[in-house]
Protein backbone atom coordinates (compact mmCIF):
# COMPACT_ATOMS: atom_id res chain seq x y z
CA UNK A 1 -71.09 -42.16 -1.28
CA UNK A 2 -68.06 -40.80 -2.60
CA UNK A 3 -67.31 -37.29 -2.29
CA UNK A 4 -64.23 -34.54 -3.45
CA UNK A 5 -63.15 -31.34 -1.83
CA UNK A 6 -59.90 -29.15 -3.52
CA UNK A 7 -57.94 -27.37 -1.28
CA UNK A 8 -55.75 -25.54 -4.03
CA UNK A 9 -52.43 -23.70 -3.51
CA UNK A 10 -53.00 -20.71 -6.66
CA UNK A 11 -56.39 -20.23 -8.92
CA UNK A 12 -54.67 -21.70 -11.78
CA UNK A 13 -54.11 -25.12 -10.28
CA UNK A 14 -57.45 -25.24 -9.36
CA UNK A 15 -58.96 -24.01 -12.99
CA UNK A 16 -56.81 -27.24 -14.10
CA UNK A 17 -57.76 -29.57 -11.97
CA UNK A 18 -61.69 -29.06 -11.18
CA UNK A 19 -62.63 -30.29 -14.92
CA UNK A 20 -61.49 -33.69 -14.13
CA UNK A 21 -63.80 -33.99 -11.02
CA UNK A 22 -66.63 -31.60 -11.63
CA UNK A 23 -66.28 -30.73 -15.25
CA UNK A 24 -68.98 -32.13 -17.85
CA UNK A 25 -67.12 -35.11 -17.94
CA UNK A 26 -65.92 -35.17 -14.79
CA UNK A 27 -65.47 -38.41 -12.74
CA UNK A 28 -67.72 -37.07 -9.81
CA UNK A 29 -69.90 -36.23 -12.46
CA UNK A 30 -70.22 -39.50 -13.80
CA UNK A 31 -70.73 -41.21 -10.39
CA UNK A 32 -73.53 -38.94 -9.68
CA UNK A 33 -74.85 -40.33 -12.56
CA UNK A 34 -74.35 -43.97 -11.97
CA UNK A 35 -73.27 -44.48 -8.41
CA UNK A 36 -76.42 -44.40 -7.40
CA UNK A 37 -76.43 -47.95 -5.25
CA UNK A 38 -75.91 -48.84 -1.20
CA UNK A 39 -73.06 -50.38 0.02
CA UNK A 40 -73.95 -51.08 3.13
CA UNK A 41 -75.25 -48.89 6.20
CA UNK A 42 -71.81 -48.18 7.46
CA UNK A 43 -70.91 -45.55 4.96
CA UNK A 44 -72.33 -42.83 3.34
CA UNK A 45 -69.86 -40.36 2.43
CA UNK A 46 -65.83 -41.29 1.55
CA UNK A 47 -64.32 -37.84 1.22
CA UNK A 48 -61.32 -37.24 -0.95
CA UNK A 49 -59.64 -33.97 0.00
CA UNK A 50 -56.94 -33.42 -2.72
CA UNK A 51 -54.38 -30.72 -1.61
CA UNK A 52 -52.99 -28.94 -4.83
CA UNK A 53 -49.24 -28.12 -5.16
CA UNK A 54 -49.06 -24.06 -5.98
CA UNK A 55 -47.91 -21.11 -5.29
CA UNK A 56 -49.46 -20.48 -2.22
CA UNK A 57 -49.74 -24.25 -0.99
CA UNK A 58 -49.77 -24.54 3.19
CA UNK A 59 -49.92 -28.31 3.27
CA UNK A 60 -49.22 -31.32 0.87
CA UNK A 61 -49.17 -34.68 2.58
CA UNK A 62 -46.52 -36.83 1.27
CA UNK A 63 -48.63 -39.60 1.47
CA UNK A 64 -52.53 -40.37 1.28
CA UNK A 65 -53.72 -39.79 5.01
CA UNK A 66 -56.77 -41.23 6.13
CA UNK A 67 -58.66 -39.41 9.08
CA UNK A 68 -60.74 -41.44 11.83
CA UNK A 69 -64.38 -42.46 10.45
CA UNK A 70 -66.93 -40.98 12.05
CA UNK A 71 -69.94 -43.14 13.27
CA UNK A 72 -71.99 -40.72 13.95
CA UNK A 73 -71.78 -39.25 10.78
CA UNK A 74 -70.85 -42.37 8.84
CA UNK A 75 -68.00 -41.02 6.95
CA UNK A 76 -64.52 -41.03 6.63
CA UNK A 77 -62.22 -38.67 4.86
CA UNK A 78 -58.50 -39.18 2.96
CA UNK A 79 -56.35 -36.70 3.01
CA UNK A 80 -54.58 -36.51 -1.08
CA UNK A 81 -51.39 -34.34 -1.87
CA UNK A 82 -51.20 -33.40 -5.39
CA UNK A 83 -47.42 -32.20 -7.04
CA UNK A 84 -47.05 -30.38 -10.11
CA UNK A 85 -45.22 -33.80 -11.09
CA UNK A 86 -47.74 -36.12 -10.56
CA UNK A 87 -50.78 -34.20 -12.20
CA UNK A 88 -49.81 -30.61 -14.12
CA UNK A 89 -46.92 -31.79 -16.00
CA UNK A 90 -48.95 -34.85 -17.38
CA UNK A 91 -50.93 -35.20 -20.16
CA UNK A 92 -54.69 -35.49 -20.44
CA UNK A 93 -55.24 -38.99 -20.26
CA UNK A 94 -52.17 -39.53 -17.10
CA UNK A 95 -53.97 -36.57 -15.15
CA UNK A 96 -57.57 -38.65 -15.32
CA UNK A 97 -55.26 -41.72 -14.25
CA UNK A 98 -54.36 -39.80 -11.81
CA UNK A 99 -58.10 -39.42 -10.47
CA UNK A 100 -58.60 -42.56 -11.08
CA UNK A 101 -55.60 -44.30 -9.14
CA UNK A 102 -56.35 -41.96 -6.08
CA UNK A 103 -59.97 -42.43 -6.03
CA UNK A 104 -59.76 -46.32 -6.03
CA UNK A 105 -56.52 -46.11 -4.06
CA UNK A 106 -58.85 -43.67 -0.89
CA UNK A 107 -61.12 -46.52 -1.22
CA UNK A 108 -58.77 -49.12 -0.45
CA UNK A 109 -56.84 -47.55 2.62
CA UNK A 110 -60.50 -47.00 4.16
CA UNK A 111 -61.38 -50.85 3.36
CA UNK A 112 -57.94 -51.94 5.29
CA UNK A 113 -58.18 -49.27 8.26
CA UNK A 114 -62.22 -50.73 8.63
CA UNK A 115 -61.51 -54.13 8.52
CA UNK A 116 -60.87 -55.40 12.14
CA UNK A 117 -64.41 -52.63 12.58
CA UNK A 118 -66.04 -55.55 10.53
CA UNK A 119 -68.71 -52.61 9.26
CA UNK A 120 -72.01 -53.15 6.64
CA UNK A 121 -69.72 -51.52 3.57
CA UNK A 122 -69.53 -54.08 0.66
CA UNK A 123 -65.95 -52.51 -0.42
CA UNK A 124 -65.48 -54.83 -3.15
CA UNK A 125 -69.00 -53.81 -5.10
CA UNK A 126 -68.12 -50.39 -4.85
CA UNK A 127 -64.07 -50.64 -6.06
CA UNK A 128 -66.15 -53.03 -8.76
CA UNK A 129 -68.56 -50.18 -9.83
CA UNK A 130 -65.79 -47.47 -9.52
CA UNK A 131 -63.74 -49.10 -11.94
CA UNK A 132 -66.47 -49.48 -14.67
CA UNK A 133 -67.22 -45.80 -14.39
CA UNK A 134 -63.97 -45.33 -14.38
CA UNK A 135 -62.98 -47.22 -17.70
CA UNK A 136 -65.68 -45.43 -19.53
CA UNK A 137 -64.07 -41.80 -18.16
CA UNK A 138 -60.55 -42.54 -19.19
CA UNK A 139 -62.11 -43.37 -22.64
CA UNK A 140 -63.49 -39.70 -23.36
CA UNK A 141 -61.46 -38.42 -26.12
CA UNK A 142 -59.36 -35.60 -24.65
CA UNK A 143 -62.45 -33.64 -23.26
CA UNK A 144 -60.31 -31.13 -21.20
CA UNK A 145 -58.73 -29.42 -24.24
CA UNK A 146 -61.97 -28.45 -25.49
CA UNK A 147 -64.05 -27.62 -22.80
């Protein structure tokens, strides 16, 4: 249902970053585990593209950009731009914040931009679900500094 992609501007922002997603206790890791439900036939892949601040970065977006949902396809991607301020110069627990605010926040833009569409997506069981995974991921005890 929910789905990331890193577009990174240098290796070593990318290194940083991919534990928090797709690390051992990683949040897409954890809603592989237990996102497991339907939320309708409407949707079946929210795509969070999060575009890493580096040395080599092409293109940030100031703010979250949503793209046109496919309904074909049944998906719909949100376009994330990621600053050394808002995620490498934090700490541990305000980077998985991080993941967390942007995930729940890509989830929210879609739900407003669908509305008027009226489309089979229960929204509000999924933000409901994302947040209990989530609250059990920002309780893992600094799991980045040791992996």
């Amino acid at each position: 249902m929910i789905g990331y992609y890193l577009n990174s501007g240098d290796q070593k922002g990318a290194d940083m970053f991919n534990p928090y997603i797709w690390g051992k206790h990683g949040l897409d890791t954890l809603m592989e585990k237990q996102l497991h439900k339907t939320y309708g036939k409407d949707m079946k892949l929210l795509l969070i593209l999060y575009y890493l601040e580096g040395q080599f970065s092409s293109y940030l977006p100031v703010q979250p950009q949503l793209g046109n949902y496919m309904k074909s396809s049944k998906d719909i991607r949100v376009s994330v731009g990621v600053t050394q301020a808002m995620f490498h110069n934090r700490n541990e627990f305000e980077r998985r914040e991080f993941i967390v605010d942007s995930t729940l926040n890509a989830i929210k833009l879609v739900k407003e931009r669908l509305s008027k569409k009226k489309p089979d997506i229960d929204f509000d069981k999924l933000i409901h679900d994302v947040q209990e995974i989530a609250s059990e991921y920002l309780k893992f005890p600094e799991p980045y500094a040791t992996n």
